[in-house]
Protein backbone atom coordinates (compact mmCIF):
# COMPACT_ATOMS: atom_id res chain seq x y z
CA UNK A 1 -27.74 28.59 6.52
CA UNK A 2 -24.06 29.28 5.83
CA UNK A 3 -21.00 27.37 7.45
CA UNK A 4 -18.73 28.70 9.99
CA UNK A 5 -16.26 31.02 8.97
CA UNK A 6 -13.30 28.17 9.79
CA UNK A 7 -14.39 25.23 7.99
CA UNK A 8 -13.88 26.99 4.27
CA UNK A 9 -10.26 27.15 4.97
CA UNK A 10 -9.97 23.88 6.97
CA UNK A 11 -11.83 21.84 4.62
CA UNK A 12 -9.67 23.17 1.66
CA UNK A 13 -6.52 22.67 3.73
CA UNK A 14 -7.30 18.92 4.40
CA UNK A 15 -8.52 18.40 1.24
CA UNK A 16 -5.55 19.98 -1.01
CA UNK A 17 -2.72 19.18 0.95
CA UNK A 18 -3.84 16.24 3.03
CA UNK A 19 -5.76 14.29 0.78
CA UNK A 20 -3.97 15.09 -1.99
CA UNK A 21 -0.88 13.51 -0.35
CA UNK A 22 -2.83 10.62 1.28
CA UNK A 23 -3.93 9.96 -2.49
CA UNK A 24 -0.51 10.40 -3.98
CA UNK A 25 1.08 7.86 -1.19
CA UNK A 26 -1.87 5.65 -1.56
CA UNK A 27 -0.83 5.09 -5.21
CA UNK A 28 2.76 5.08 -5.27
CA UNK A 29 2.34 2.13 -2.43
CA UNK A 30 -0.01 0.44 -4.82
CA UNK A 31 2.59 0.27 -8.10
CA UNK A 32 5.44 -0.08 -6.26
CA UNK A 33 3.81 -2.86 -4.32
CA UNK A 34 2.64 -4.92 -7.18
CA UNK A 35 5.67 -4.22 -9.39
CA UNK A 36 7.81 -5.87 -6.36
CA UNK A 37 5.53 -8.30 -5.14
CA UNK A 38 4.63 -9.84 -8.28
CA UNK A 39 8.43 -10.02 -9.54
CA UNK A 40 9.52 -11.57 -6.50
CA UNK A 41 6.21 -14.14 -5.78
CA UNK A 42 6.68 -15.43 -9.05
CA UNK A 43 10.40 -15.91 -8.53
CA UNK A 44 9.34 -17.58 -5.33
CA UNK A 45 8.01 -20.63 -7.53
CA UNK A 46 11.54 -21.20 -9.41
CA UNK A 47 13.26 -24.34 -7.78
CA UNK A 48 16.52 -22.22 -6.87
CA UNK A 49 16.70 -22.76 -3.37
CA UNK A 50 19.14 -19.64 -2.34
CA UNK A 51 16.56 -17.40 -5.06
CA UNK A 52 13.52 -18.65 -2.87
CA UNK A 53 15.23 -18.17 0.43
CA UNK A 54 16.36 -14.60 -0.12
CA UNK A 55 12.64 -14.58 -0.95
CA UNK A 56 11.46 -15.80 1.72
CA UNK A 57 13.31 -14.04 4.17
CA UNK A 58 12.10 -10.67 2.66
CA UNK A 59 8.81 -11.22 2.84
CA UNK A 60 8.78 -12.39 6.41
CA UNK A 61 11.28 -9.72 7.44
CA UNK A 62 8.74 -7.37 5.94
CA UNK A 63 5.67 -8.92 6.80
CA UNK A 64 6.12 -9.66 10.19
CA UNK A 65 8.14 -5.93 11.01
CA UNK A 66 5.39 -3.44 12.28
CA UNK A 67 4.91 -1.15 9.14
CA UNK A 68 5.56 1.96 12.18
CA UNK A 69 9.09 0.06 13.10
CA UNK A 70 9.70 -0.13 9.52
CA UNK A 71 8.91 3.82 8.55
CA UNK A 72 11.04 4.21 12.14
CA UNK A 73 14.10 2.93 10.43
CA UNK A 74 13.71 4.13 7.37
CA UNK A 75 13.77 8.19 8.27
CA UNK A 76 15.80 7.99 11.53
CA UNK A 77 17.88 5.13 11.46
CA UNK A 78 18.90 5.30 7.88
CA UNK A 79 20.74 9.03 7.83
CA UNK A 80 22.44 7.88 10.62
CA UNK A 81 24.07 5.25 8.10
CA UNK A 82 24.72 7.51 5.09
CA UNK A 83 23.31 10.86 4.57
CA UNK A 84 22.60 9.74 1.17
CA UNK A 85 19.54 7.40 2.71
CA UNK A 86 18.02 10.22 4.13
CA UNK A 87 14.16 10.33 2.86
CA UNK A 88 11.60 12.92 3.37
CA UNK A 89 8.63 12.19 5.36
CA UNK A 90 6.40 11.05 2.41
CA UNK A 91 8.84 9.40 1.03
CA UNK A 92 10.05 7.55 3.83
CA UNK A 93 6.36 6.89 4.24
CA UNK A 94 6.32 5.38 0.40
CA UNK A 95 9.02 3.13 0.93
CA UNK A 96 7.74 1.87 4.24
CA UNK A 97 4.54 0.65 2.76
CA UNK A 98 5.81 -0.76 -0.38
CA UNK A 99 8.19 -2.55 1.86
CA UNK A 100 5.56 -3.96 4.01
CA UNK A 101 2.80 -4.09 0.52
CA UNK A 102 5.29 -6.08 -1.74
CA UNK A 103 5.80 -8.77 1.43
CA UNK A 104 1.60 -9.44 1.22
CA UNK A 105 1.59 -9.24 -3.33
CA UNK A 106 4.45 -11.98 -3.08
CA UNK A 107 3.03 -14.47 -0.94
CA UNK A 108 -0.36 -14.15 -2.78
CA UNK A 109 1.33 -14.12 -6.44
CA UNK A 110 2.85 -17.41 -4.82
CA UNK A 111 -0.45 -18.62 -4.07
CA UNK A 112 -1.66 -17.63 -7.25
CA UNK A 113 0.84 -18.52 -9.57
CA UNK A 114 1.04 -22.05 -7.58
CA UNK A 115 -3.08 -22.55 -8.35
CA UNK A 116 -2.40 -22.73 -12.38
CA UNK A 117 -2.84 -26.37 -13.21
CA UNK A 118 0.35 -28.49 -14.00
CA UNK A 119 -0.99 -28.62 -17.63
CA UNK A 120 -0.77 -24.91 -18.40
CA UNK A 121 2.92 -24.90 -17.62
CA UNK A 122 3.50 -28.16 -19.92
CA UNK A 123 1.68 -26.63 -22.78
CA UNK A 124 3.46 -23.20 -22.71
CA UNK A 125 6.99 -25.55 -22.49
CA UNK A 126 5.70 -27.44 -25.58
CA UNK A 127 5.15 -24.25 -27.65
CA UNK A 128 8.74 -23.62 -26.96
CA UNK A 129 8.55 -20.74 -24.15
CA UNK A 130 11.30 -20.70 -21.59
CA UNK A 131 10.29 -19.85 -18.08
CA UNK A 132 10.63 -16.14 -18.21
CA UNK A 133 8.48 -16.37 -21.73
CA UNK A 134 6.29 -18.90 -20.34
CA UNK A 135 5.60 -17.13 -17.09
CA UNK A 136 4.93 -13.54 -18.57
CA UNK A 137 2.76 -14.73 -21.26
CA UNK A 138 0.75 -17.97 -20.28
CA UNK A 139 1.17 -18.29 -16.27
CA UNK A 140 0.71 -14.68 -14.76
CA UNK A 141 -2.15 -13.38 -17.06
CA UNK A 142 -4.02 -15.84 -15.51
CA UNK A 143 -2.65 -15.56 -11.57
CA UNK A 144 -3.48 -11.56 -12.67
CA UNK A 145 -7.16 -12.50 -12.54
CA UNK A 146 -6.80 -14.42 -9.09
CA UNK A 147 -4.62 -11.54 -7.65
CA UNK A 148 -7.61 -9.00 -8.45
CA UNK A 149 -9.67 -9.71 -5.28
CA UNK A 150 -6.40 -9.30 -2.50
CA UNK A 151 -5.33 -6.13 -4.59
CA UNK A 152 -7.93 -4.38 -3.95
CA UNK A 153 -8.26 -5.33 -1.12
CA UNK A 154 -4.17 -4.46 -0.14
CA UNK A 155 -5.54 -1.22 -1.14
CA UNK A 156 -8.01 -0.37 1.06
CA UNK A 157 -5.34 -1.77 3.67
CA UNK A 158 -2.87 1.22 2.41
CA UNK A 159 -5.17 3.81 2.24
CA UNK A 160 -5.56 2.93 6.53
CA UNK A 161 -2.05 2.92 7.10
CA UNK A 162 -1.33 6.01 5.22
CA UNK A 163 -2.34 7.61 8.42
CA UNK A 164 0.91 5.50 10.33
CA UNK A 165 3.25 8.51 8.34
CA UNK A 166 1.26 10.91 10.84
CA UNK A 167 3.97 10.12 13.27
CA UNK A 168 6.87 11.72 11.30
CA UNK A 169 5.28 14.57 10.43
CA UNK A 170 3.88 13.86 6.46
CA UNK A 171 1.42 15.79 5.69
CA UNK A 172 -1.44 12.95 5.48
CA UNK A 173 -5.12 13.90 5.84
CA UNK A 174 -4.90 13.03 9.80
CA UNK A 175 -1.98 15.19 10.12
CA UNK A 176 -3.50 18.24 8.23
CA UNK A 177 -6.24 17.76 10.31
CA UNK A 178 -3.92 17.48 13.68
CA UNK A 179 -2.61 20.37 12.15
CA UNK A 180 -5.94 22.23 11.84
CA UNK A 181 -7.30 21.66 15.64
CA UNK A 182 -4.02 22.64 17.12
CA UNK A 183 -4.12 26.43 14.87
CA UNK A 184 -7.95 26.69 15.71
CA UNK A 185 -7.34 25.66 19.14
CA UNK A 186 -4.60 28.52 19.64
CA UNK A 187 -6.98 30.80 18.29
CA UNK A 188 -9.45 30.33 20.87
CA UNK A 189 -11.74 27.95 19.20
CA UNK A 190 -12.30 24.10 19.90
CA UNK A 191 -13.37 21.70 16.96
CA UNK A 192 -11.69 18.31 17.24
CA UNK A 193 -14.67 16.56 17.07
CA UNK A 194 -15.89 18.16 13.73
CA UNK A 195 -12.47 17.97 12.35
CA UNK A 196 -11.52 14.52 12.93
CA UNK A 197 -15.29 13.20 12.57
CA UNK A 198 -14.46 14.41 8.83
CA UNK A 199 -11.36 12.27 8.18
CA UNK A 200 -13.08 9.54 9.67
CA UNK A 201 -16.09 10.14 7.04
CA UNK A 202 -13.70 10.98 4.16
CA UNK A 203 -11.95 7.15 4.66
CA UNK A 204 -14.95 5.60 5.07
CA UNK A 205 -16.31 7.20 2.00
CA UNK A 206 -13.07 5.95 0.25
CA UNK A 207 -12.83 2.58 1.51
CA UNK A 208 -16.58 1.22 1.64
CA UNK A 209 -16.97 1.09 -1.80
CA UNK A 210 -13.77 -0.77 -2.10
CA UNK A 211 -14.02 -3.70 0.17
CA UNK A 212 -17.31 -3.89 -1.76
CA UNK A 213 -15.74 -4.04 -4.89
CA UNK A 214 -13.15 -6.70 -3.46
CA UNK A 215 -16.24 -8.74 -2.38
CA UNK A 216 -17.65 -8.28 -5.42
CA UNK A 217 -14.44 -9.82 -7.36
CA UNK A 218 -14.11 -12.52 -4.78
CA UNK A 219 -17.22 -13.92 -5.68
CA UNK A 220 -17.22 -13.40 -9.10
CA UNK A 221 -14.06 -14.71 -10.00
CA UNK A 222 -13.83 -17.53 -7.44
């Protein structure tokens, strides 16, 4: 039995150019989100009290924003500054969720980096490591294998709110598929429910497997 004539060039349309992107946004939230959250959690543990204030107020600036509000400001309110700060939809969409992403990595590298014993700390002074040497080589490789379990977890999260970029037009797998009913439906034929039954399988089939895995680390590194 062979498919519909539309879904050929739907389903490669979603799949090349809305996938694709969700992918590509997924994973620039990821690294940028760890590369900032990490940095600035494990500052958060220094006893500078300006350092950890500026710290603090970033992450609940950014954590308690709506991640929509953010993206809002970022590619309409921005231009509006400078025209230099004006951001294409993706990348407005990028910066959003790293924004909001590195807010939730430094509160947990806090948490992490604050659940290595006393001792550790002591021993790495006693071999003569400062804090930045004693931090990057003795303290975070082991708040690495703590962070595992909320990382993976922070990605299933951004994979979700990729769709939030929908709103200002990046082309995301919900909006290709927006896109998709609209041109069908102009055409004379009606498939929303195919169409966006499909994204909902093609997250699910993303994002199952990964709050399994996050499960999985929980309990096997707790």
């Amino acid at each position: 039995m062979s498919l519909p004539d539309w879904v050929e060039p739907v389903a490669r349309y979603m799949l090349e150019e809305g996938l694709a992107n969700t992918l590509k946004l997924s994973a620039i939230a990821l690294v940028g989100s760890a590369l900032v959250g990490i940095t600035l959690g494990t500052l958060l543990t220094i006893r500078f009290l300006p350092t950890r204030a500026l710290i603090r107020l970033y992450i609940e600036v950014w954590r308690g924003l709506p991640i929509l509000v953010t993206i809002f400001i970022i590619f309409f309110a921005l231009p509006a500054i400078s025209t230099s700060l004006r951001f294409d939809a993706l990348t407005a969409g990028a910066i959003g969720l790293i924004l909001w992403g590195s807010a939730q990595v430094a509160e947990a590298t806090r948490g992490a980096v604050g659940s290595i014993p006393r001792e550790q700390h002591e021993a790495a002074s006693a071999l003569g490591f400062g804090w930045v040497g004693r931090h990057l080589f003795v303290i975070l490789p082991q708040a690495l294998r703590r962070l595992l379990p909320p990382m993976v977890g922070l990605l299933v999260n951004i994979i979700q709110n990729t769709t939030i970029v929908q709103v200002i037009g990046a082309p995301e797998l919900l909006e290709t598929a927006e896109r998709q009913v609209e041109r069908l439906t102009f055409e004379g034929e009606e498939h929303p429910i195919e169409i966006y039954g499909a994204v909902m399988v093609v997250f699910f089939v993303i994002s199952f497997p990964l709050t399994r895995l996050a499960a999985y680390l929980e309990r096997r590194l707790a």
